[in-house]
Protein backbone atom coordinates (compact mmCIF):
# COMPACT_ATOMS: atom_id res chain seq x y z
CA UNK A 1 55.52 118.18 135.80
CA UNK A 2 52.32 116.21 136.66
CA UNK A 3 50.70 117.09 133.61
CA UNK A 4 53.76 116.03 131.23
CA UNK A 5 54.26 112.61 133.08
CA UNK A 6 50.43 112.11 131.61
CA UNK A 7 50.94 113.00 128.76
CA UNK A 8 53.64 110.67 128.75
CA UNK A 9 51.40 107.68 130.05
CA UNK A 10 48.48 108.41 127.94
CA UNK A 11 50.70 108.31 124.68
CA UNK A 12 52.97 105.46 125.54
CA UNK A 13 50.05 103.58 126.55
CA UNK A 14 47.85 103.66 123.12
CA UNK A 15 50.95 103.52 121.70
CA UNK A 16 52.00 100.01 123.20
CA UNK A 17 48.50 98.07 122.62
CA UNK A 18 48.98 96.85 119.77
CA UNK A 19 51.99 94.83 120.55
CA UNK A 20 51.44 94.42 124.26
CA UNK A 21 47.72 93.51 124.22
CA UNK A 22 46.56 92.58 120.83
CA UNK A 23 43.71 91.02 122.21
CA UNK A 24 42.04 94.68 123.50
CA UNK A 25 42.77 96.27 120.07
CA UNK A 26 40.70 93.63 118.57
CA UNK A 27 38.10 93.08 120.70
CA UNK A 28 38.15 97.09 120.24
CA UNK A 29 38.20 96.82 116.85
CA UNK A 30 35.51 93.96 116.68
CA UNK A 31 33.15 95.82 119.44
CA UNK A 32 33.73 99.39 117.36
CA UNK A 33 34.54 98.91 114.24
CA UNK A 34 38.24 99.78 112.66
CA UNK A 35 37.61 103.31 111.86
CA UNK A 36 36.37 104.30 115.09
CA UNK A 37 39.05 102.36 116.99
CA UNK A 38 41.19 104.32 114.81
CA UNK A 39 39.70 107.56 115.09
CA UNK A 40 39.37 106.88 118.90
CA UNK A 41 43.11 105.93 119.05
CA UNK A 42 44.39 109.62 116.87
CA UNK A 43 42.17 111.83 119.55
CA UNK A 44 43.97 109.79 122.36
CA UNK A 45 47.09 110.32 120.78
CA UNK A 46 46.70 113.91 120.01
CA UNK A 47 45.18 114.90 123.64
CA UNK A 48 48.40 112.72 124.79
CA UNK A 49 50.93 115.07 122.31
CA UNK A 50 49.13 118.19 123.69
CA UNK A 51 49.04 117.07 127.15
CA UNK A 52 53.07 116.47 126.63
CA UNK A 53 53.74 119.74 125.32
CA UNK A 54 51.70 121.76 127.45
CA UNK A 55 53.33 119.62 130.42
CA UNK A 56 56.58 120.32 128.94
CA UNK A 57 56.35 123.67 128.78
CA UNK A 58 55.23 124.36 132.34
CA UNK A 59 57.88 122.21 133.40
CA UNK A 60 60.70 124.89 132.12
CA UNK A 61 58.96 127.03 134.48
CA UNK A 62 60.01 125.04 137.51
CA UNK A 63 61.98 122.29 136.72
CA UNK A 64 65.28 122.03 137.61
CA UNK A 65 68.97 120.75 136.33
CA UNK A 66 69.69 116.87 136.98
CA UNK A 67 73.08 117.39 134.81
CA UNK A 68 75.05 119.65 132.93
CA UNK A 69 76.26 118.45 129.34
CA UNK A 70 79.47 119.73 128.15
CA UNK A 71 79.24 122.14 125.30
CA UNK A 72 80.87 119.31 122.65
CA UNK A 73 77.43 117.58 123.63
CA UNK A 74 74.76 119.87 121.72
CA UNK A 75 77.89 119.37 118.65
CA UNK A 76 77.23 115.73 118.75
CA UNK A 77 73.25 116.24 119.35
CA UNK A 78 73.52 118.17 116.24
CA UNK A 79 75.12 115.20 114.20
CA UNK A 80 73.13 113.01 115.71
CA UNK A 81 70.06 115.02 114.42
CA UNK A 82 70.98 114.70 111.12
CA UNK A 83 71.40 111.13 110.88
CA UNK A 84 67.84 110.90 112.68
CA UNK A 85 66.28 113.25 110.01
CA UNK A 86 67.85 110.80 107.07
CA UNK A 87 66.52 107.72 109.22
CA UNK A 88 62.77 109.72 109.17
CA UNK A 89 62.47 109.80 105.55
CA UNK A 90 63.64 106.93 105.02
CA UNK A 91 60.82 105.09 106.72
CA UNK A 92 58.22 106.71 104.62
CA UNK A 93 59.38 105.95 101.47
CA UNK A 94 60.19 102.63 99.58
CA UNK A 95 62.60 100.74 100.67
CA UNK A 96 66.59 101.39 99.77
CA UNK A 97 69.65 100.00 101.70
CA UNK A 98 68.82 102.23 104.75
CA UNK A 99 65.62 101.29 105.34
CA UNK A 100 65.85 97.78 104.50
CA UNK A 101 68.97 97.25 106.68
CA UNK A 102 67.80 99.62 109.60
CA UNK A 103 64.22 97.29 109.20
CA UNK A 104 62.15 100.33 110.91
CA UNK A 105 63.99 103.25 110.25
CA UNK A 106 60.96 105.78 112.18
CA UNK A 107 61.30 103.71 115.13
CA UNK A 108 65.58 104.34 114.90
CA UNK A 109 65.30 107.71 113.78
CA UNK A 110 62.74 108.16 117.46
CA UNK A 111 65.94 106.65 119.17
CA UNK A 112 68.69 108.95 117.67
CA UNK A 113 66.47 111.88 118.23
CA UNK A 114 65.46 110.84 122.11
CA UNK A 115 69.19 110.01 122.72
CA UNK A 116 71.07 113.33 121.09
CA UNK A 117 67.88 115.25 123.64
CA UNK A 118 69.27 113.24 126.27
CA UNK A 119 73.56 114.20 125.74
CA UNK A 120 72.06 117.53 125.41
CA UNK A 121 69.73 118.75 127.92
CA UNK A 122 70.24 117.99 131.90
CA UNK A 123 66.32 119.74 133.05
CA UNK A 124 64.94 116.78 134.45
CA UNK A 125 61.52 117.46 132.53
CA UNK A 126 63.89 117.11 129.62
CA UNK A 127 65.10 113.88 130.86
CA UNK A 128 61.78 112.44 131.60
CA UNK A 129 60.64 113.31 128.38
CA UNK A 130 63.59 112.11 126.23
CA UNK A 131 63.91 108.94 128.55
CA UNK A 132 60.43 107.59 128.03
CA UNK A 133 60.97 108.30 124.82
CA UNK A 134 63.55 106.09 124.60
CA UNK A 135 62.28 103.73 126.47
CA UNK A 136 59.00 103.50 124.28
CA UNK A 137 60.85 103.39 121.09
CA UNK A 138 63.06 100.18 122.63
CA UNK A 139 60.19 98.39 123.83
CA UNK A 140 58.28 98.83 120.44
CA UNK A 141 61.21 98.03 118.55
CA UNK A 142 61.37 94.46 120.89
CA UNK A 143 57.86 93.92 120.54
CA UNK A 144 58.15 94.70 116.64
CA UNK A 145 60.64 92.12 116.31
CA UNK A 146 58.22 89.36 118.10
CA UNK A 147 56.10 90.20 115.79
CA UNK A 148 58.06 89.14 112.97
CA UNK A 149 59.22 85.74 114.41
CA UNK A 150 55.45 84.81 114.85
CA UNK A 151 54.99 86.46 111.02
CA UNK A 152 52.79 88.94 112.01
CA UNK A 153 54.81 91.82 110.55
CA UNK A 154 57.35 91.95 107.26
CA UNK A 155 60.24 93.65 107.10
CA UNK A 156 60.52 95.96 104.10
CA UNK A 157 62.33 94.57 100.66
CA UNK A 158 64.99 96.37 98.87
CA UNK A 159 63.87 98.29 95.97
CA UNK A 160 66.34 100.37 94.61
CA UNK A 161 68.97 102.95 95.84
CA UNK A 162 67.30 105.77 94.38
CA UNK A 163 65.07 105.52 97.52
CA UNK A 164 68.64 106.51 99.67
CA UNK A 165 69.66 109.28 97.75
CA UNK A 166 66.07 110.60 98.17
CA UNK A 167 66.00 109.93 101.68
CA UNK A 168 69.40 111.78 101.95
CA UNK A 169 68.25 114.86 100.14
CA UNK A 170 65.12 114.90 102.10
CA UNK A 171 66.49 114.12 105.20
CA UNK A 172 68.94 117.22 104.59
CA UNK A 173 66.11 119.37 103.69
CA UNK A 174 64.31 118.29 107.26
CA UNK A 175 67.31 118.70 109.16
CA UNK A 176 68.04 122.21 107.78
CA UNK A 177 64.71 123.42 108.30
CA UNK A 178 64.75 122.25 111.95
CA UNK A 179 67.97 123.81 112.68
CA UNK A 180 67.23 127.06 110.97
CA UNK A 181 63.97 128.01 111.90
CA UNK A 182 61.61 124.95 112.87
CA UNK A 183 62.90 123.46 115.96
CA UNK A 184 63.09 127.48 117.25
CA UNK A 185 59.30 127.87 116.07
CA UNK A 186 57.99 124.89 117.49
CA UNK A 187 59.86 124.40 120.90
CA UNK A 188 61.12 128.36 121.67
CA UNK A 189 64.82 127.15 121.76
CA UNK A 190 67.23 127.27 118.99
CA UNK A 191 69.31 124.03 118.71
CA UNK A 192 72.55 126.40 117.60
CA UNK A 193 71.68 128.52 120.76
């Protein structure tokens, strides 16, 4: 599990600078230049996702169970999935009543999908995946809202509700796709398993 707890650290830790120590991102940014910090920061990130996955999939070799979830769990996981796949759209595209009222719909969506992992899988690789997850997503979403108070971030505008019925559809489509075939694909495990 070594290797998956440094995955975890490497990606939570690029992924906090910004809002925990602007001042390194810019001196980065000065010293560098913003498309190498930036390129710099995607290889860190993507050596951090690979590290996690790799990690994660020893793990299920020799990891253990810290819990057992009822069955009725992975049934509420599976709801829960769905409203996380709407809340994903949603933050990429303009704003409509759920992204304007949910402010940063990606960073909700991350907390859905972290929290329905964590009703629905007891491996404790699971759980310290999940939790930091979680945890990340919480703290950003703290930090994100500092940000705003000083006025260093905006919170998206309503635009029109079109943008929710698209998000809907979309966010259907996603969770479909993951349930059907994706999530089985990607991870080895079939969420209707």
């Amino acid at each position: 599990m070594a290797l998956l707890i440094a995955g975890i650290v490497l990606f939570i830790a690029t992924h906090l600078v910004r809002p925990l120590a602007p001042g390194l991102r810019a001196a980065g940014i000065q010293h560098l230049g913003k498309p190498v910090w930036m390129g710099i920061h995607g290889l860190v990130s993507l050596l951090s996702l690979a590290m996690m996955a790799l990690g994660f999939a020893e793990a299920r070799l020799t990891g253990g169970m810290l819990y057992n979830p009822p069955v009725a769990m992975r049934h509420i996981a599976l709801t829960l999935m769905l409203i996380s796949s709407i809340c994903l759209v949603a933050g990429f595209l303009p704003a409509g009543h759920i992204r304007a009222r949910l402010k940063f719909p990606v960073l909700v969506a991350i907390k859905i999908w972290a929290l329905a992992h964590l009703l629905a899988n007891g491996e404790s690789y699971s759980v310290v995946l999940f939790g930091a997850i979680l945890a990340w997503a919480v703290i950003l979403r703290i930090s994100l809202k500092k940000r705003i108070a000083r006025g260093e971030a905006v919170l998206p505008q309503f635009v029109s509700v079109r943008y929710d019925l698209v998000a809907v559809v979309l966010g259907l489509v996603l969770y479909g796709a993951i349930v059907w075939k994706l999530h089985e694909w990607l991870i080895g495990v079939s969420p209707l398993a």
